[in-house]
N, C-alpha and C. Protein backbone atom coordinates (compact mmCIF):
# COMPACT_ATOMS: atom_id res chain seq x y z
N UNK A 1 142.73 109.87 -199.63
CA UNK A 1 141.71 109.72 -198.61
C UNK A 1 142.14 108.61 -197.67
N UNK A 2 141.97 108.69 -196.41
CA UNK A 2 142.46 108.15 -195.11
C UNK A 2 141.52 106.65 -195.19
N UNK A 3 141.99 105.25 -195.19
CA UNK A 3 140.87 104.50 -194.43
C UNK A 3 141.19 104.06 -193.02
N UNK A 4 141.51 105.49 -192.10
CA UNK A 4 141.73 105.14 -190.87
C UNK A 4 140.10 105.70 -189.91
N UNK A 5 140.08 104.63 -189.19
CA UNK A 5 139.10 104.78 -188.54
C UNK A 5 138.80 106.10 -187.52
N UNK A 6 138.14 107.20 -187.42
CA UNK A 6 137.73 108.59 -186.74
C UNK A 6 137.71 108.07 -185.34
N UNK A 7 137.16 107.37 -184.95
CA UNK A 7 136.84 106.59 -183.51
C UNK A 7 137.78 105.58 -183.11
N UNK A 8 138.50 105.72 -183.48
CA UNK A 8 139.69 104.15 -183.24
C UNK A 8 140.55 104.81 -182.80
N UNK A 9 141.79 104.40 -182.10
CA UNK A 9 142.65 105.15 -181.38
C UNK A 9 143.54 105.21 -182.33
N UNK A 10 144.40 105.91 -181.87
CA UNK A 10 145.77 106.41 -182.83
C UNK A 10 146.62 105.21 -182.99
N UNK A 11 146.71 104.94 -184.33
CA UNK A 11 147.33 103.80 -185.05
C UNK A 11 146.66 102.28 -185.08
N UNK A 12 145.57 102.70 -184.99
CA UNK A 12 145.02 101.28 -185.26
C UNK A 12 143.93 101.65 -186.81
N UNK A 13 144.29 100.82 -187.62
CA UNK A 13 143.67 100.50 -189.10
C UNK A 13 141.83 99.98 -188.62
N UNK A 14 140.91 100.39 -189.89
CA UNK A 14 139.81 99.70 -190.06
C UNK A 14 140.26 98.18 -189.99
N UNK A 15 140.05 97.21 -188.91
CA UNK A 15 140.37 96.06 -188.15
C UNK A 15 139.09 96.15 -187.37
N UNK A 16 139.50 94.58 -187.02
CA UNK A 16 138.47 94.27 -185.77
C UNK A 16 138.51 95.20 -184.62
N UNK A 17 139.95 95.28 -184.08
CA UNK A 17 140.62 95.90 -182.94
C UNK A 17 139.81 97.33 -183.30
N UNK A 18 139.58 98.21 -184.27
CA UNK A 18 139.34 99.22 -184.38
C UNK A 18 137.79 99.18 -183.74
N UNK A 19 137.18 97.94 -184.33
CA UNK A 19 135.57 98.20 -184.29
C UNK A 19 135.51 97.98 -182.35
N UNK A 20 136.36 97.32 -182.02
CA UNK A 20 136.16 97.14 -180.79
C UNK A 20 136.86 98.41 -179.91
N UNK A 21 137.51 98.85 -180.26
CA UNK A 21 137.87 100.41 -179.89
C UNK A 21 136.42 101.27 -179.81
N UNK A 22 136.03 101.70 -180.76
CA UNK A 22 135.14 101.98 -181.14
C UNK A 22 133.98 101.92 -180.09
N UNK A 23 133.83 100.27 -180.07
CA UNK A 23 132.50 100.05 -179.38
C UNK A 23 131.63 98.88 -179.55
N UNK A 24 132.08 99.01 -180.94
CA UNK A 24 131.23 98.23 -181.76
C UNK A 24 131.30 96.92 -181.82
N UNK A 25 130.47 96.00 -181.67
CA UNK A 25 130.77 94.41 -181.55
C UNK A 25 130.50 94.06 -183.62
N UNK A 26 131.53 93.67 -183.94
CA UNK A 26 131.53 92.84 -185.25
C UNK A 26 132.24 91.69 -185.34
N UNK A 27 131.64 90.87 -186.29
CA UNK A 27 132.41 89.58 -186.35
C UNK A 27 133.81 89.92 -186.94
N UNK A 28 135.01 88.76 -186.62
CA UNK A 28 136.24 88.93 -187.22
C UNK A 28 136.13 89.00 -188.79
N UNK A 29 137.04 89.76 -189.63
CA UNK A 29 136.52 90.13 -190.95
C UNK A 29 136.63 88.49 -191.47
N UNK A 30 137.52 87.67 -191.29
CA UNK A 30 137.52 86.17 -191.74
C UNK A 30 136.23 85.44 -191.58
N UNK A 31 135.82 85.93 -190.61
CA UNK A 31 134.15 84.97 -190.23
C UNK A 31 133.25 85.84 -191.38
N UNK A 32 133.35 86.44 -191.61
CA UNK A 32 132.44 87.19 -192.51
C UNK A 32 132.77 87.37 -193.97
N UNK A 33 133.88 86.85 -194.38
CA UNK A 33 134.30 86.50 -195.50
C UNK A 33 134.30 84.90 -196.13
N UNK A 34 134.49 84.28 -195.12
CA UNK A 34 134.66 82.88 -195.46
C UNK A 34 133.33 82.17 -196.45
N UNK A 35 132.26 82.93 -195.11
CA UNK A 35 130.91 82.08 -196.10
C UNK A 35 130.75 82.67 -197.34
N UNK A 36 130.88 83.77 -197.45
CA UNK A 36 130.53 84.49 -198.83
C UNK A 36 131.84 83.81 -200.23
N UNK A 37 132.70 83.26 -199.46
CA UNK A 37 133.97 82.28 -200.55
C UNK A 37 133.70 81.23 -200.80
N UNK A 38 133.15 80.79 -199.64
CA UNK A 38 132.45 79.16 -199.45
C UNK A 38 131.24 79.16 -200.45
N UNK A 39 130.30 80.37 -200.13
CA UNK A 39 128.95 79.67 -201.68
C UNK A 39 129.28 80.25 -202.66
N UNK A 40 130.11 81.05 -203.43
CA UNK A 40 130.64 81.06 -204.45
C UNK A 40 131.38 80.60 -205.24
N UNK A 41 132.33 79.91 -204.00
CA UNK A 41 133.09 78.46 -205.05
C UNK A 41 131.75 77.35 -205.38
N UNK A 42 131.22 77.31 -204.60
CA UNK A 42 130.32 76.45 -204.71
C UNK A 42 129.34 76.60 -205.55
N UNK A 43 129.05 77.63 -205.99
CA UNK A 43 127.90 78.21 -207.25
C UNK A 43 129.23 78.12 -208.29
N UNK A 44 130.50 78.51 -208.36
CA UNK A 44 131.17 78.30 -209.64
C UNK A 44 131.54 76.57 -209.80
N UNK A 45 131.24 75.85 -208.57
CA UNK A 45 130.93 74.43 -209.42
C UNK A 45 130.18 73.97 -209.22
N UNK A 46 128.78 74.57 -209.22
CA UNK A 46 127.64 74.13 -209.76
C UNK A 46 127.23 74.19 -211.31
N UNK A 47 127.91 75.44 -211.51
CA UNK A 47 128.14 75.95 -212.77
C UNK A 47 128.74 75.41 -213.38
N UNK A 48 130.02 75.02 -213.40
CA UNK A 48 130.75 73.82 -213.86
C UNK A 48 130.33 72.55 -214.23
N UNK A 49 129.80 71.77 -213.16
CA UNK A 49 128.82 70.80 -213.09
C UNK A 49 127.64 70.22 -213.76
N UNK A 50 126.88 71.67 -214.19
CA UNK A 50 125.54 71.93 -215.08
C UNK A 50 126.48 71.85 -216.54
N UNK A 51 127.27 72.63 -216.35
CA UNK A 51 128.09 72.74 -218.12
C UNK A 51 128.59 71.57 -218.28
N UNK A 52 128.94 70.72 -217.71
CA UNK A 52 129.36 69.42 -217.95
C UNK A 52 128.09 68.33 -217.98
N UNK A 53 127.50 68.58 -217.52
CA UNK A 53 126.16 67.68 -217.96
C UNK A 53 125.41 67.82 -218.84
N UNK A 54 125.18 69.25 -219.33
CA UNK A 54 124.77 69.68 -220.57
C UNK A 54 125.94 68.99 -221.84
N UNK A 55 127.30 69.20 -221.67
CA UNK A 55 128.30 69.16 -222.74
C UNK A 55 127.54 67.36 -223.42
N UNK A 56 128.15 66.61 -221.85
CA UNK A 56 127.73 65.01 -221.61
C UNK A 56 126.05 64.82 -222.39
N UNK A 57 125.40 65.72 -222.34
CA UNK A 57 124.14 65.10 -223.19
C UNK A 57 123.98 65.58 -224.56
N UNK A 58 124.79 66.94 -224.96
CA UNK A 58 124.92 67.62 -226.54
C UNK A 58 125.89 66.14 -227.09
N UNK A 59 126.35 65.57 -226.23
CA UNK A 59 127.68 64.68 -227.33
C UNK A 59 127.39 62.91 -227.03
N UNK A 60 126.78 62.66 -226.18
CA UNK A 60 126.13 61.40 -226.26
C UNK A 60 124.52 61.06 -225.92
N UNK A 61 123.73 62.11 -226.33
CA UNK A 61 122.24 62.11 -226.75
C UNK A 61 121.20 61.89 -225.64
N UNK A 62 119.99 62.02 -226.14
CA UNK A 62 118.85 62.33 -224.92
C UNK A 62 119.11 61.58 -223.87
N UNK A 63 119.19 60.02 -223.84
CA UNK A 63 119.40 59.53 -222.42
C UNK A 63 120.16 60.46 -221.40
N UNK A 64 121.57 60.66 -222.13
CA UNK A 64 122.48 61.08 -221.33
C UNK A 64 121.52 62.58 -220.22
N UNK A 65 121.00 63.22 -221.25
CA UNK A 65 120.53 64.58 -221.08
C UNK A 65 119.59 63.77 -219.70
N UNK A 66 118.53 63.25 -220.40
CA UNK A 66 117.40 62.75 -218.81
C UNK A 66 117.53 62.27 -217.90
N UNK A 67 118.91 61.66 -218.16
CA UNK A 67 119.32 61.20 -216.66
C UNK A 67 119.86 62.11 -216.02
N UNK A 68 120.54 63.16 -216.39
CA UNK A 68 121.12 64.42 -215.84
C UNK A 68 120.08 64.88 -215.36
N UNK A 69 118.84 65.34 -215.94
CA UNK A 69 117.79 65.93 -215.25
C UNK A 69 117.25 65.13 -213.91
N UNK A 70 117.28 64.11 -214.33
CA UNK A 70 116.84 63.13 -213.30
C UNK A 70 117.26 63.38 -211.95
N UNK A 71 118.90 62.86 -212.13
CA UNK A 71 119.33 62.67 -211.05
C UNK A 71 119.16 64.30 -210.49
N UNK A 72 119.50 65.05 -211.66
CA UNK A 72 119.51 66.48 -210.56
C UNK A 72 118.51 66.76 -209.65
N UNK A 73 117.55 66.69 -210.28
CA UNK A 73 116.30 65.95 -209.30
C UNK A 73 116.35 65.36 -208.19
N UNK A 74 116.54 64.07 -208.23
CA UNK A 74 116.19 63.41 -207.54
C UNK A 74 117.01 63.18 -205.97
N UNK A 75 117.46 63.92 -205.27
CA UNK A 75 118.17 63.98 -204.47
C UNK A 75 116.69 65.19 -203.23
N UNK A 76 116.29 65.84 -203.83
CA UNK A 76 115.39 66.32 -203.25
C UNK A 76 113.74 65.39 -203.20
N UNK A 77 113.86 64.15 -203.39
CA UNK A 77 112.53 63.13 -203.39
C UNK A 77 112.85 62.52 -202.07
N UNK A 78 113.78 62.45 -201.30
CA UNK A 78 114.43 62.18 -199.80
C UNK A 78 112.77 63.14 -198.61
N UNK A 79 112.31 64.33 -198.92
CA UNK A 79 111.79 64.76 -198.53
C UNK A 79 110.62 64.00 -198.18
N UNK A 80 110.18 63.00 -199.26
CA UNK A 80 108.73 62.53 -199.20
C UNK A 80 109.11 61.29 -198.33
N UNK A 81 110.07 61.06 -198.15
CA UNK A 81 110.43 60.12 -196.26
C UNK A 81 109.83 60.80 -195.40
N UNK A 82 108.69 59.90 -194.84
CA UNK A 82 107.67 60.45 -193.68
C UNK A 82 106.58 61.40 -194.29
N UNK A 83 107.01 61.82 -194.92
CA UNK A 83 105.63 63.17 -195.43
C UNK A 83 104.75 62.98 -194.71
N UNK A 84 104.11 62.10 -194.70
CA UNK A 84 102.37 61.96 -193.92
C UNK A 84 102.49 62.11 -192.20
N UNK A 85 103.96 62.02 -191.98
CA UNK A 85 104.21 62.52 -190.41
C UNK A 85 104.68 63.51 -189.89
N UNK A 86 104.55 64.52 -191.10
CA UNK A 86 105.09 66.09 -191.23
C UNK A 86 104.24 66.89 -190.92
N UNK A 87 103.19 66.80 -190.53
CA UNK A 87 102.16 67.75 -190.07
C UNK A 87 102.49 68.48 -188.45
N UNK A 88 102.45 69.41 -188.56
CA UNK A 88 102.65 70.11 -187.16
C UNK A 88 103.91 70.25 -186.93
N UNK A 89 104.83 70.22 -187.36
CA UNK A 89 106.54 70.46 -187.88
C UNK A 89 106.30 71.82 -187.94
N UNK A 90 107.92 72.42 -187.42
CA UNK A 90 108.10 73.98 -187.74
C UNK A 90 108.71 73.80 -188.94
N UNK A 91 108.57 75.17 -189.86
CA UNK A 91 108.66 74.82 -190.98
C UNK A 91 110.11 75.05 -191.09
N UNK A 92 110.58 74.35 -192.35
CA UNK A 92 111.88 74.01 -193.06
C UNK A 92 112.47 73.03 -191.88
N UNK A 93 111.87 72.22 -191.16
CA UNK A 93 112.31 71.23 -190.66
C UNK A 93 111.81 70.03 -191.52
N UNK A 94 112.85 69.41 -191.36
CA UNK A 94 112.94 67.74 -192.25
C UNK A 94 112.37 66.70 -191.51
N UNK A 95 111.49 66.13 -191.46
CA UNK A 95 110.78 64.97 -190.76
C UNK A 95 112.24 64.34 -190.30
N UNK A 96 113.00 63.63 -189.04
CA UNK A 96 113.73 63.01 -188.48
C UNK A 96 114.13 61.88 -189.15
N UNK A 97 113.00 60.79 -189.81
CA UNK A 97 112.76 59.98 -190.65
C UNK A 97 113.60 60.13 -191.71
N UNK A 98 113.76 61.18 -192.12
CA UNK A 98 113.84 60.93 -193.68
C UNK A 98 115.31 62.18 -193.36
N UNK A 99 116.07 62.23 -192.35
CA UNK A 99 117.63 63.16 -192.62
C UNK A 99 118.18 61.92 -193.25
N UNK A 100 118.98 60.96 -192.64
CA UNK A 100 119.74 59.74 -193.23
C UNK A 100 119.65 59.48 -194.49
N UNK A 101 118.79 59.80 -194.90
CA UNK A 101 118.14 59.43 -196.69
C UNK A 101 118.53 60.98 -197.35
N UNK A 102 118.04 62.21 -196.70
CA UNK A 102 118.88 63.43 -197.52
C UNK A 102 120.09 63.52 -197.12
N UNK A 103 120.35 63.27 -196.37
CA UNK A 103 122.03 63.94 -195.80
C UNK A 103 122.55 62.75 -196.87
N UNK A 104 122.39 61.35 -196.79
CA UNK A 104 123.42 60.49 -197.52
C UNK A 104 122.97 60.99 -199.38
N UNK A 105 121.90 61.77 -199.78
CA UNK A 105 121.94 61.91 -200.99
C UNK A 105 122.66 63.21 -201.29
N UNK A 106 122.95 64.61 -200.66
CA UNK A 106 123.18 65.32 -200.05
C UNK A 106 124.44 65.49 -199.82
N UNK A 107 125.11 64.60 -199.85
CA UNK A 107 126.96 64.24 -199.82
C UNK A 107 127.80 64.54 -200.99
N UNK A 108 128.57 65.68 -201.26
CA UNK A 108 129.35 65.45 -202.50
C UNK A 108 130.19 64.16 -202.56
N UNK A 109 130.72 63.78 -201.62
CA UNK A 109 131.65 62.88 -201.68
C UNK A 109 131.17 61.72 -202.56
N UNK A 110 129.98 61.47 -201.94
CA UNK A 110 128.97 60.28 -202.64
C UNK A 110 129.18 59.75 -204.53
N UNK A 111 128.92 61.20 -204.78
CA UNK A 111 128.49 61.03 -206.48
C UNK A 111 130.13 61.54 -206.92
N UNK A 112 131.11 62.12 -206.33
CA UNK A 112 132.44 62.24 -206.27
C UNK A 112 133.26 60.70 -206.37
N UNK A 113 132.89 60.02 -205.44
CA UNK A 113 133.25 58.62 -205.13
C UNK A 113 133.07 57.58 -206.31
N UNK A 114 132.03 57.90 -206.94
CA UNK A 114 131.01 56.70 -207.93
C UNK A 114 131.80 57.16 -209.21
N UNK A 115 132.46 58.69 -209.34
CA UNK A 115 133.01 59.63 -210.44
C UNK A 115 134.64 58.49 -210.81
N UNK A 116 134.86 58.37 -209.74
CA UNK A 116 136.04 58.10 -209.69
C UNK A 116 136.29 56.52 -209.98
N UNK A 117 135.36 55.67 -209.50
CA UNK A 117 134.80 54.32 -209.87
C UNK A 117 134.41 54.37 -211.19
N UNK A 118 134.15 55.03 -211.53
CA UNK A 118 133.59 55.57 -212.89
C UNK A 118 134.82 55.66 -214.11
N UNK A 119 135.95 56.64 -213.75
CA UNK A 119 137.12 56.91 -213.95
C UNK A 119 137.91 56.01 -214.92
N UNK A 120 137.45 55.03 -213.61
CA UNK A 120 138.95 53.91 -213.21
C UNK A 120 138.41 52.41 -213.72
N UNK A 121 137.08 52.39 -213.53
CA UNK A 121 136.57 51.13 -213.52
C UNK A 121 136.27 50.70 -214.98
N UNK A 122 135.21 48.94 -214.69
CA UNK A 122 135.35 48.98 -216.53
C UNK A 122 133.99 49.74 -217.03
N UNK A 123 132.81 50.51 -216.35
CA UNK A 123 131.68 51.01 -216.87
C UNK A 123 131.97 52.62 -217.65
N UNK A 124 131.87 52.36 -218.99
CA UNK A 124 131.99 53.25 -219.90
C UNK A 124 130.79 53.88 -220.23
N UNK A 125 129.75 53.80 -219.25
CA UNK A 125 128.37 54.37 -220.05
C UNK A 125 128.06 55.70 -220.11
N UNK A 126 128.19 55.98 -220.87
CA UNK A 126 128.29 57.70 -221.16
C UNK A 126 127.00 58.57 -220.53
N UNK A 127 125.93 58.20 -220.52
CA UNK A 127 124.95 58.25 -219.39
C UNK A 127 124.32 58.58 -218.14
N UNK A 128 125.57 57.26 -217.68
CA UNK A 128 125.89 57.30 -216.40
C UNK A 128 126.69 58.66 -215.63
N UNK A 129 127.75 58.67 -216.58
CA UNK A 129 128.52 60.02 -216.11
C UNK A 129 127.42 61.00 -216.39
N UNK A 130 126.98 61.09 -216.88
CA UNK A 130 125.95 62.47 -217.24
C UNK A 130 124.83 62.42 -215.93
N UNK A 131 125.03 61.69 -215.49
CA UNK A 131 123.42 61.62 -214.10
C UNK A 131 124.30 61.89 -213.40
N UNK A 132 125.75 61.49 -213.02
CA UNK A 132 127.03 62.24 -211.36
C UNK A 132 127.05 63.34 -211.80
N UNK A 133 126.71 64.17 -212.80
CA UNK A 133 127.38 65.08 -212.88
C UNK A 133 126.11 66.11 -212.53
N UNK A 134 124.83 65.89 -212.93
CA UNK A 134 123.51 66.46 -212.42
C UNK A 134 123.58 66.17 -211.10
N UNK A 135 123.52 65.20 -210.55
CA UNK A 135 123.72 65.09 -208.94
C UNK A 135 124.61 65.97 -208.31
N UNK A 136 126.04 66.14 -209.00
CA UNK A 136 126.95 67.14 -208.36
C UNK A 136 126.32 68.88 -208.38
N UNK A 137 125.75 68.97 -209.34
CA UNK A 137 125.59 70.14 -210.00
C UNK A 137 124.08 70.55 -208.76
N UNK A 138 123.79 69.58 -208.46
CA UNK A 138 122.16 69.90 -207.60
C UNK A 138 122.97 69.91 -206.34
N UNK A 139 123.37 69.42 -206.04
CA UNK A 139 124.47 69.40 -204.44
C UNK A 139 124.96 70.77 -204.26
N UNK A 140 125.52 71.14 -205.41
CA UNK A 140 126.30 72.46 -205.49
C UNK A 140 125.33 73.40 -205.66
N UNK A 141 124.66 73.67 -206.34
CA UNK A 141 123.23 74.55 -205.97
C UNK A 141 123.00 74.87 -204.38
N UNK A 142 122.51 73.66 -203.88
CA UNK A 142 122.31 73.55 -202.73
C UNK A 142 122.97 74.55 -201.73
N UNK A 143 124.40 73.94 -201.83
CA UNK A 143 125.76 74.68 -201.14
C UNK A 143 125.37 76.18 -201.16
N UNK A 144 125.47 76.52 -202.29
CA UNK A 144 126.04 78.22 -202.69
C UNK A 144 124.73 78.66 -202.13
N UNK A 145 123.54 78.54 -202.10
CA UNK A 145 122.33 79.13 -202.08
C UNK A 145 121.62 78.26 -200.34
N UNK A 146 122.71 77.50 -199.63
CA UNK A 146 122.44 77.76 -198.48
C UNK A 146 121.96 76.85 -197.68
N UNK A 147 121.30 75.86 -198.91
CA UNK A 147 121.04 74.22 -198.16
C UNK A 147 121.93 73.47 -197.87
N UNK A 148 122.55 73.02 -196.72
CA UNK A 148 123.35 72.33 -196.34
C UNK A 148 122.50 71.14 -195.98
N UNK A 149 123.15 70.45 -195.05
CA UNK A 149 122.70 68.81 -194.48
C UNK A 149 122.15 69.51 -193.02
N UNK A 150 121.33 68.38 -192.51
CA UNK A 150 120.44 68.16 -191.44
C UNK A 150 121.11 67.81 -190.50
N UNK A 151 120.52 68.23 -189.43
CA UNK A 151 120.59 67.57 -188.07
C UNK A 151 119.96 66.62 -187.96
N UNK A 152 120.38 65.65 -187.02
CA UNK A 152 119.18 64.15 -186.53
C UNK A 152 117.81 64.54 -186.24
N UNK A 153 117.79 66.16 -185.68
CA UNK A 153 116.40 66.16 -185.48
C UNK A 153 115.78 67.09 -186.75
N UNK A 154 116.27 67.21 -188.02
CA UNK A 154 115.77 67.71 -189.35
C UNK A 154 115.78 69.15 -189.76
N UNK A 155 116.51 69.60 -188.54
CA UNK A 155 116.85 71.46 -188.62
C UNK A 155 118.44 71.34 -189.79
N UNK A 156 118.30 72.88 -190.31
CA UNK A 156 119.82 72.68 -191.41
C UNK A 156 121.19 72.87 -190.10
N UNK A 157 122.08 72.39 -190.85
CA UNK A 157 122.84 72.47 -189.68
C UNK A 157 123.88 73.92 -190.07
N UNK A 158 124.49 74.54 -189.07
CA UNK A 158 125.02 75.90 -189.20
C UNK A 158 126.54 75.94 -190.34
């Protein structure tokens, strides 16, 4: 069976060039592939992330576990910046107030950075690693399923 395009001129493959033969306006197949690579790496290390914070609290005990919950948490409490000046906002806009406070919680690099201080440095608290790793794991959620960071004026950015 042929996957040559009926409407496309002679010798041109199902391609962009074809759809535009054709008629048809479509995005380049790369623009339309990329995001769908982009939140799936990103859901397979969220996944990662969660399994490592779970491992981190089965092998050094409840703290470890609640702070994982915690922090996974707590990266979305950025929201209640301004709350009481959120009225009349279109919705899924972020009060202006309070981007600087999600976008900087909101950063892989952030809890990536502290990982590595972590690593290298003299704090061994087993704990501790277990709350970067809920933070990473809520970041990465985020990613794959579409929440990115804000604009200055609290819209997601593209």
């Amino acid at each position: 069976m042929s996957t040559r395009s009926t409407t496309a001129a002679p010798g041109i493959a199902d391609t962009a060039e074809a759809a535009e033969a054709a008629g048809m306006a479509t995005a380049p197949r790369g623009r339309r592939v990329l995001p769908v690579v982009r939140r799936t790496t990103w859901l397979l290390n969220a996944l990662f992330w969660s399994a490592f914070a779970v491992l981190e609290a089965v092998n050094h005990g409840w703290l470890a576990g609640l702070l994982a919950v915690v922090f996974f948490m707590a990266p979305d409490l950025t929201f209640l910046v301004g709350i009481g000046d959120a009225r009349g906002m279109a919705k899924g806009r972020l009060q202006p107030r309070a981007v600087p406070y999600y976008n900087a919680a909101h950063r892989a690099l952030v809890p990536l950075a502290l990982m590595t201080l972590y690593a290298f440095g003299p704090v061994t608290w087993a704990p501790a690693f277990a709350a970067l790793c809920g933070w990473l794991a809520h970041i990465s959620y985020d990613r794959a399923f579409g929440y990115g960071l804000r604009t200055k004026e609290g819209f997601q950015r593209d």
